[in-house]
PDB file of N, CA and C in Angstrom:
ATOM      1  N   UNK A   1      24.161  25.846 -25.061  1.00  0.00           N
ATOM      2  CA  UNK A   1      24.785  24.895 -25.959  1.00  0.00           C
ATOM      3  C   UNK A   1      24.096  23.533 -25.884  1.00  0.00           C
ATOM      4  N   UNK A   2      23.802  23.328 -24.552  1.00  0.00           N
ATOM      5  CA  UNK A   2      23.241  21.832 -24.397  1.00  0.00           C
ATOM      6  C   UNK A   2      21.847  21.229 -24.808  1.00  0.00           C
ATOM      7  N   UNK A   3      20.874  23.150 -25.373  1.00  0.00           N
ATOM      8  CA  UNK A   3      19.964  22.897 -25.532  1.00  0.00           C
ATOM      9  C   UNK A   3      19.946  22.761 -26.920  1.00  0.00           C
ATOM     10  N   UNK A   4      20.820  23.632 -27.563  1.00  0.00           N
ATOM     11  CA  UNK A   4      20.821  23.582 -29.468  1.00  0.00           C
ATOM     12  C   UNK A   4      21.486  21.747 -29.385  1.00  0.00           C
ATOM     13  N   UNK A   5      22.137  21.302 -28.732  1.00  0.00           N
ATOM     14  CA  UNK A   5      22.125  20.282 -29.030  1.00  0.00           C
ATOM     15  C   UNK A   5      21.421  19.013 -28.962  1.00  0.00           C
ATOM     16  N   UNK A   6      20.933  19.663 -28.038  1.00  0.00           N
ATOM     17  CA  UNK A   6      19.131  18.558 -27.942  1.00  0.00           C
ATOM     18  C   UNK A   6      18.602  18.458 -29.181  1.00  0.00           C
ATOM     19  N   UNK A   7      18.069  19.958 -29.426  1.00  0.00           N
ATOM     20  CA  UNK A   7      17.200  20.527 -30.320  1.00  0.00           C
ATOM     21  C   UNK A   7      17.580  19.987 -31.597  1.00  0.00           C
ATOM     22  N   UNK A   8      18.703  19.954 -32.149  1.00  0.00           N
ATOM     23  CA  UNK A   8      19.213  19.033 -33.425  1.00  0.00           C
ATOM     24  C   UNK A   8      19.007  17.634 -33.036  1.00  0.00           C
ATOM     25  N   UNK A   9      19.205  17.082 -32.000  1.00  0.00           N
ATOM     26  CA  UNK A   9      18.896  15.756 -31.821  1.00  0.00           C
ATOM     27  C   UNK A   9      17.488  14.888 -31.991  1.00  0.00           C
ATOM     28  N   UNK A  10      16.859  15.765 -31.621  1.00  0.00           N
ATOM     29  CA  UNK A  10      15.083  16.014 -31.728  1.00  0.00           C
ATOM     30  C   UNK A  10      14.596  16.334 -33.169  1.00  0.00           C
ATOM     31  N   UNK A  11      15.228  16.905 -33.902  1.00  0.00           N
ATOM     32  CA  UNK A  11      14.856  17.473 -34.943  1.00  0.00           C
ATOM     33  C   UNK A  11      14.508  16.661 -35.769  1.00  0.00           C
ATOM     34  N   UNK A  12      16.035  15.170 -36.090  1.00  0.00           N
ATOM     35  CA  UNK A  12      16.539  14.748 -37.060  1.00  0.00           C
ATOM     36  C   UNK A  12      15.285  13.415 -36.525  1.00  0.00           C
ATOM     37  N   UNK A  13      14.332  13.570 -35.595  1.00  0.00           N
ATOM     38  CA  UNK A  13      13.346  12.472 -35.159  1.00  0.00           C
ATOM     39  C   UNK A  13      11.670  13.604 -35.624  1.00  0.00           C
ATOM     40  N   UNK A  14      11.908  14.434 -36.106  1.00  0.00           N
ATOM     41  CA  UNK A  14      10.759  15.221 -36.373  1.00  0.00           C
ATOM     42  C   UNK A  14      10.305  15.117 -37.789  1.00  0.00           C
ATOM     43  N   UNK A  15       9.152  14.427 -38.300  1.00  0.00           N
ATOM     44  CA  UNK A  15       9.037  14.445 -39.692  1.00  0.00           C
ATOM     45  C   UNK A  15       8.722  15.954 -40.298  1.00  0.00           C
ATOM     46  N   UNK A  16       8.399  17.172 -39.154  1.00  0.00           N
ATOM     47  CA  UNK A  16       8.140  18.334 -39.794  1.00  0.00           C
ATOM     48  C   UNK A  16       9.362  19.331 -40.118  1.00  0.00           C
ATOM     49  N   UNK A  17      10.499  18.647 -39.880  1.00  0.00           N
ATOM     50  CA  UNK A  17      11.983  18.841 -39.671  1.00  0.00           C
ATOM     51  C   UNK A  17      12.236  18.943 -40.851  1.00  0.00           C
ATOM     52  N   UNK A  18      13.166  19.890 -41.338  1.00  0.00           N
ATOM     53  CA  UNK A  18      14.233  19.764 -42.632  1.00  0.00           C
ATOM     54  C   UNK A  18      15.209  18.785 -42.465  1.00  0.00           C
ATOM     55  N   UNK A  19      15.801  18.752 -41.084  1.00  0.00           N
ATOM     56  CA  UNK A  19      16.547  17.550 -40.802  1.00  0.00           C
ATOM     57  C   UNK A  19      16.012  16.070 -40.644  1.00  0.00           C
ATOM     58  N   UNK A  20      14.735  16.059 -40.794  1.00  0.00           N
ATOM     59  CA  UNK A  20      14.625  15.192 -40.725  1.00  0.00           C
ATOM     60  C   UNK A  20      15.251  13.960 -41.709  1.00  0.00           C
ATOM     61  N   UNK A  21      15.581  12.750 -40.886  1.00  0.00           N
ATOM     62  CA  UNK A  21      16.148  11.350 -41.189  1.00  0.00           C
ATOM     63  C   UNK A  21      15.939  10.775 -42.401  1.00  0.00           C
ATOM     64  N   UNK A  22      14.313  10.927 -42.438  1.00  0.00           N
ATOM     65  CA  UNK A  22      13.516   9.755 -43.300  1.00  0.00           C
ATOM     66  C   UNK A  22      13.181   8.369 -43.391  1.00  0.00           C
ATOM     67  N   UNK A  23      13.865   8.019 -42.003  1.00  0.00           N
ATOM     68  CA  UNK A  23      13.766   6.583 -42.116  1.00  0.00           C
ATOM     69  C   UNK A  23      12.788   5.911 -41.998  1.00  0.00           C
ATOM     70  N   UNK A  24      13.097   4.403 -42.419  1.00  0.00           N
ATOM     71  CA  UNK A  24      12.182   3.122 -42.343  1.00  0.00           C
ATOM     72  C   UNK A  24      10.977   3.251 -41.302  1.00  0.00           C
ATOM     73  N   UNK A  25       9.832   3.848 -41.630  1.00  0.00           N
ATOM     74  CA  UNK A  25       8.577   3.758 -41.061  1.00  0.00           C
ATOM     75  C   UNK A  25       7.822   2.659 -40.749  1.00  0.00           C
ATOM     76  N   UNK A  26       8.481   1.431 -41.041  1.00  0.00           N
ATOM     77  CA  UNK A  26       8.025  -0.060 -40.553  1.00  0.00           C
ATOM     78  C   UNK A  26       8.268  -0.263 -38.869  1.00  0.00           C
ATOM     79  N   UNK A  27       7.466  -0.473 -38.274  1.00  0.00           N
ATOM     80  CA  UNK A  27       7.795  -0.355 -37.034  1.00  0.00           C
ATOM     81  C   UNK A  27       7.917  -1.845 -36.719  1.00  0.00           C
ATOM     82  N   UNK A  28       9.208  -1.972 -35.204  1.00  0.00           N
ATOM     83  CA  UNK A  28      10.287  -2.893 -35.185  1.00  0.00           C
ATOM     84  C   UNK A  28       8.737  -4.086 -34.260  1.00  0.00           C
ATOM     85  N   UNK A  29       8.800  -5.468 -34.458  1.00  0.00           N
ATOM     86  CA  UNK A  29       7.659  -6.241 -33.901  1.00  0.00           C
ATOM     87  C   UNK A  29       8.481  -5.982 -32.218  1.00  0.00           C
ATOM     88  N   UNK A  30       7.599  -6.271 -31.111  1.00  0.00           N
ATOM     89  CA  UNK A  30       8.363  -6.479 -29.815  1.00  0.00           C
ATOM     90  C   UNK A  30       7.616  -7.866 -29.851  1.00  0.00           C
ATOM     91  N   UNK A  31       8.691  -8.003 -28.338  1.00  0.00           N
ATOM     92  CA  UNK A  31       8.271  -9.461 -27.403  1.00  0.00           C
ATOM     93  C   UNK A  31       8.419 -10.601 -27.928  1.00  0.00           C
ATOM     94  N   UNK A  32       9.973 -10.319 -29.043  1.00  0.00           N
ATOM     95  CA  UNK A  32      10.306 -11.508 -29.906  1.00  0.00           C
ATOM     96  C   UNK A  32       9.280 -12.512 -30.714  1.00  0.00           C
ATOM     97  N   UNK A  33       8.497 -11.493 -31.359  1.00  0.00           N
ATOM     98  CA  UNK A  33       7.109 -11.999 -32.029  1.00  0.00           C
ATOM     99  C   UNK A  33       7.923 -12.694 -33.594  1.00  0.00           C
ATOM    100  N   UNK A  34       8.671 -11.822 -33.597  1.00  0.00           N
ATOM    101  CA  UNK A  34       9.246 -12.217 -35.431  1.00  0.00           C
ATOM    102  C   UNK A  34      10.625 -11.003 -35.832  1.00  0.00           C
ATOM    103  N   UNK A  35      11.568 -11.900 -36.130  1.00  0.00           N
ATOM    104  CA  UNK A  35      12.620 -10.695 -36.511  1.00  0.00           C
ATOM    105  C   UNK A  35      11.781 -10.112 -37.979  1.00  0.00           C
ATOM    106  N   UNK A  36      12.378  -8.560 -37.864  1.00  0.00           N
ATOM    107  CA  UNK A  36      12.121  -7.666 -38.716  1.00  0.00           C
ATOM    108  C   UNK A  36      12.891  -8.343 -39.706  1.00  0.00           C
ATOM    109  N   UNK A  37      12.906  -8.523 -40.958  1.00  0.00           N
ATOM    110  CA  UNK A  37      13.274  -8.594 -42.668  1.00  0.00           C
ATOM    111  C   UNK A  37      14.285  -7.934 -42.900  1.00  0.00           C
ATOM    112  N   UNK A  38      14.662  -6.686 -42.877  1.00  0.00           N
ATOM    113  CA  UNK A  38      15.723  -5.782 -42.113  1.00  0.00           C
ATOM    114  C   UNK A  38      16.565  -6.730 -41.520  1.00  0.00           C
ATOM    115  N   UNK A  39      16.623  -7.062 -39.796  1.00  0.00           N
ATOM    116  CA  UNK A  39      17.367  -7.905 -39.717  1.00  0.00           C
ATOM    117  C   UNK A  39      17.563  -9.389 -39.292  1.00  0.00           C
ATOM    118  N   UNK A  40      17.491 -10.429 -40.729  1.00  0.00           N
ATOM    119  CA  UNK A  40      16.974 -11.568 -40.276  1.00  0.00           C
ATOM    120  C   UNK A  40      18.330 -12.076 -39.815  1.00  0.00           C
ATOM    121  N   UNK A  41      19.584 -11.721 -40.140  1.00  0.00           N
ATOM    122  CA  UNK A  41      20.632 -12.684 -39.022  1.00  0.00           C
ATOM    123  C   UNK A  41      21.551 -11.258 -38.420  1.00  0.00           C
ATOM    124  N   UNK A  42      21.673 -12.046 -37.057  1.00  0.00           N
ATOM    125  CA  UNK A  42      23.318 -11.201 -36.090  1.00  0.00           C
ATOM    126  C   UNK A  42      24.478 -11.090 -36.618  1.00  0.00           C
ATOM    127  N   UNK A  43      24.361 -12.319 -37.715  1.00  0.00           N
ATOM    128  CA  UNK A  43      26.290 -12.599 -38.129  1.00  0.00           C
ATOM    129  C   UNK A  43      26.057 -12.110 -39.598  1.00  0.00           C
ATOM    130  N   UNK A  44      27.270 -11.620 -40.015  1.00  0.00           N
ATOM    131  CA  UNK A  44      27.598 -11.387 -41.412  1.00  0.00           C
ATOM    132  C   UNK A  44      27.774 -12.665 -42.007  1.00  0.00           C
ATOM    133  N   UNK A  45      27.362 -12.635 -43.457  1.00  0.00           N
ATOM    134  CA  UNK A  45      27.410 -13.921 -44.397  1.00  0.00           C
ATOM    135  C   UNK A  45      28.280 -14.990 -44.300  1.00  0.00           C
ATOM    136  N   UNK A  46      28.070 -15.739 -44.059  1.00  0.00           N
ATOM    137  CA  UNK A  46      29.903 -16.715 -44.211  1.00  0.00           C
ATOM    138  C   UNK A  46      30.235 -16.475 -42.585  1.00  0.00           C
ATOM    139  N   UNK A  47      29.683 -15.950 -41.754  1.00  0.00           N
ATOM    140  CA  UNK A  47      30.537 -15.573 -40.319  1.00  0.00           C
ATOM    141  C   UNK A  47      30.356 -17.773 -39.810  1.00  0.00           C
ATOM    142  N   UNK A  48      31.296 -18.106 -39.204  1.00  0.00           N
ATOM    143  CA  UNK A  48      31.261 -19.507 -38.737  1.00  0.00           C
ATOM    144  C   UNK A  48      31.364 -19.254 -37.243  1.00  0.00           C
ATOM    145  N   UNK A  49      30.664 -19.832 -35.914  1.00  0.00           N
ATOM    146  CA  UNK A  49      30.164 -19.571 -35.384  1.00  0.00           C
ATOM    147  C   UNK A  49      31.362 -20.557 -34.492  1.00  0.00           C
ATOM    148  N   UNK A  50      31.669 -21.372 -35.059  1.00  0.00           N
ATOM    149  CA  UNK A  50      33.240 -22.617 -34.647  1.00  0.00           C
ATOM    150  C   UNK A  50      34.324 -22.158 -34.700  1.00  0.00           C
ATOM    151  N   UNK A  51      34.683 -21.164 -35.639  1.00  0.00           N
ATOM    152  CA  UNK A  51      35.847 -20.762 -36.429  1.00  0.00           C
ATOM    153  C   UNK A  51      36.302 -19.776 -34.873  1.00  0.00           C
ATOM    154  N   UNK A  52      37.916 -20.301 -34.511  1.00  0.00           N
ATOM    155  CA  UNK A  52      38.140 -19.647 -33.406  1.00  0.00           C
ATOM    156  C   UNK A  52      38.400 -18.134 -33.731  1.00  0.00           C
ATOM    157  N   UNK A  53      38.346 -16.931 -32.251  1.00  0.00           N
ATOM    158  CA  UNK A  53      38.601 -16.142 -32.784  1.00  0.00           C
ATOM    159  C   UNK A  53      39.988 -15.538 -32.803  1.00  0.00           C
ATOM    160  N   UNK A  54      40.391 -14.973 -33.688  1.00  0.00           N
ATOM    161  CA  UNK A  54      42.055 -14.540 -33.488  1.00  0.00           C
ATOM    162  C   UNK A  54      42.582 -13.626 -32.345  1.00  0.00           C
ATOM    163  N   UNK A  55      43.453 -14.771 -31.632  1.00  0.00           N
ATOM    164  CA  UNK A  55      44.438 -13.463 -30.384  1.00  0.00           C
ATOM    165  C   UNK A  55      44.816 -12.520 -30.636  1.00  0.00           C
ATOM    166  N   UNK A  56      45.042 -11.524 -30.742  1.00  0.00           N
ATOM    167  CA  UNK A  56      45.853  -9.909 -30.722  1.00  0.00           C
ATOM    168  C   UNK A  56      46.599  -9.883 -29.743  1.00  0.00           C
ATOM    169  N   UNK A  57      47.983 -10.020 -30.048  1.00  0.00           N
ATOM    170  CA  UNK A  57      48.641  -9.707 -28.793  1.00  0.00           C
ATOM    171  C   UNK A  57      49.407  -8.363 -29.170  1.00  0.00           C
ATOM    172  N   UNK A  58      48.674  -7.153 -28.090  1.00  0.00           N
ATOM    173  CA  UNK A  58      49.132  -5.675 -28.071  1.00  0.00           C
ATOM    174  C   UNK A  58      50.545  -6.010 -27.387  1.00  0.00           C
ATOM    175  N   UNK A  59      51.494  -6.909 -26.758  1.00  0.00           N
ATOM    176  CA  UNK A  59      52.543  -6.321 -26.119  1.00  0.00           C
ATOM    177  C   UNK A  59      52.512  -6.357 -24.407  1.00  0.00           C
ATOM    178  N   UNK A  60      53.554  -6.270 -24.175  1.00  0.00           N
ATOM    179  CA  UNK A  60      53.773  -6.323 -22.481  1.00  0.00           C
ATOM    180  C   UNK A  60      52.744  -5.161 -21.663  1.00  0.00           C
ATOM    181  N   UNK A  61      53.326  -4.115 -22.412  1.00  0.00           N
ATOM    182  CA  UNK A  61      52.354  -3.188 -21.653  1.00  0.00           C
ATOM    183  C   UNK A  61      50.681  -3.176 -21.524  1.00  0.00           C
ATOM    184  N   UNK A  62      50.002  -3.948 -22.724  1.00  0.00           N
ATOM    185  CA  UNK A  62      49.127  -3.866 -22.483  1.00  0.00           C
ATOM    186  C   UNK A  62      48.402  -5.103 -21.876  1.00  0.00           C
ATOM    187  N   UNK A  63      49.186  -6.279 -21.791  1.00  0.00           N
ATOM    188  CA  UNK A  63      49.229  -7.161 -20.788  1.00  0.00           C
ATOM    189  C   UNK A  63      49.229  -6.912 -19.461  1.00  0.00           C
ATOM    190  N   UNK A  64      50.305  -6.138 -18.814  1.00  0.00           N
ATOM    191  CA  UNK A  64      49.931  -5.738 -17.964  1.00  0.00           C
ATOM    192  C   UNK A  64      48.966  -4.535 -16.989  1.00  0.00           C
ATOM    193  N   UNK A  65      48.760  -4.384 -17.575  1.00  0.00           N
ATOM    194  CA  UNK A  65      47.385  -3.258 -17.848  1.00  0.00           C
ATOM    195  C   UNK A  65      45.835  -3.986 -17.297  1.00  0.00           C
ATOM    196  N   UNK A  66      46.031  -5.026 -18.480  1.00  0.00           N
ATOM    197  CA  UNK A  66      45.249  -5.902 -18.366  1.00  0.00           C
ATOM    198  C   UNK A  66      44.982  -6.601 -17.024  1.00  0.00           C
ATOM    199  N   UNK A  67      46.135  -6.930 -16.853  1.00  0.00           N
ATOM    200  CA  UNK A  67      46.462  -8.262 -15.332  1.00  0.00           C
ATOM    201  C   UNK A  67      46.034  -7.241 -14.415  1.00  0.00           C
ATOM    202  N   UNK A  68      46.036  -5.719 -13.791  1.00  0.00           N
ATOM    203  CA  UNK A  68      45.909  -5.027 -13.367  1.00  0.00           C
ATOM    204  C   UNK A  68      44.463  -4.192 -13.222  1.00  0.00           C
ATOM    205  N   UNK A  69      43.895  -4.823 -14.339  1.00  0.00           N
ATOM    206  CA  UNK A  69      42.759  -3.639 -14.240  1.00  0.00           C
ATOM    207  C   UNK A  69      41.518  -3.914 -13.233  1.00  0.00           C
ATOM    208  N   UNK A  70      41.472  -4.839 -12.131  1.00  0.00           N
ATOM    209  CA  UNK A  70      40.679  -4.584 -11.011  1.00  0.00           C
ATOM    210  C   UNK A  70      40.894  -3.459 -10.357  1.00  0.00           C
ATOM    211  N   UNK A  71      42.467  -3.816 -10.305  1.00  0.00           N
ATOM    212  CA  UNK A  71      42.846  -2.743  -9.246  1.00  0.00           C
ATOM    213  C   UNK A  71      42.125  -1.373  -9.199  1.00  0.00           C
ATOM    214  N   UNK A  72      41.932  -0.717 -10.964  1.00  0.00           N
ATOM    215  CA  UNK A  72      41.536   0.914 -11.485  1.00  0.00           C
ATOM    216  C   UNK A  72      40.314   0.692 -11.334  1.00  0.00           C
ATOM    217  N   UNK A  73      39.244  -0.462 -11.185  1.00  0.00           N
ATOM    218  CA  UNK A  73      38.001  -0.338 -11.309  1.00  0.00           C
ATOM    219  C   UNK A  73      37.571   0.054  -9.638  1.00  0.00           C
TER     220      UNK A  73
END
């Protein structure tokens, strides 16, 4: 099982593959020479970098969970 699942994993990286991907054949620059065009920003459009971010409060239980979780590590 572990090997058919390689083997599809490998495949979909094989251009002689039916599965194969097809993807973007531009290869990525290293050693922070120049972001790729692809991706010139981290944040989505409009993202504000000031703008705080919103609390979620899940509730007691997962508060305490929280306060607790050295303990499980």
């Amino acid at each position: 099982m572990a090997e058919e699942s390689d083997a599809a994993f490998r495949d979909q990286f094989d251009p002689n593959s039916k599965e194969f991907h097809g993807g973007s054949q531009i290869p990525v620059p290293l050693n922070g020479e120049r972001v790729p065009e692809t991706m010139q920003s981290m944040y989505p459009e409009g993202y504000d970098l000031n703008k705080p971010v919103e609390v979620i409060d899940y509730g007691e239980e997962y508060r305490n969970v929280e306060a607790n979780r050295s303990t499980y590590l």
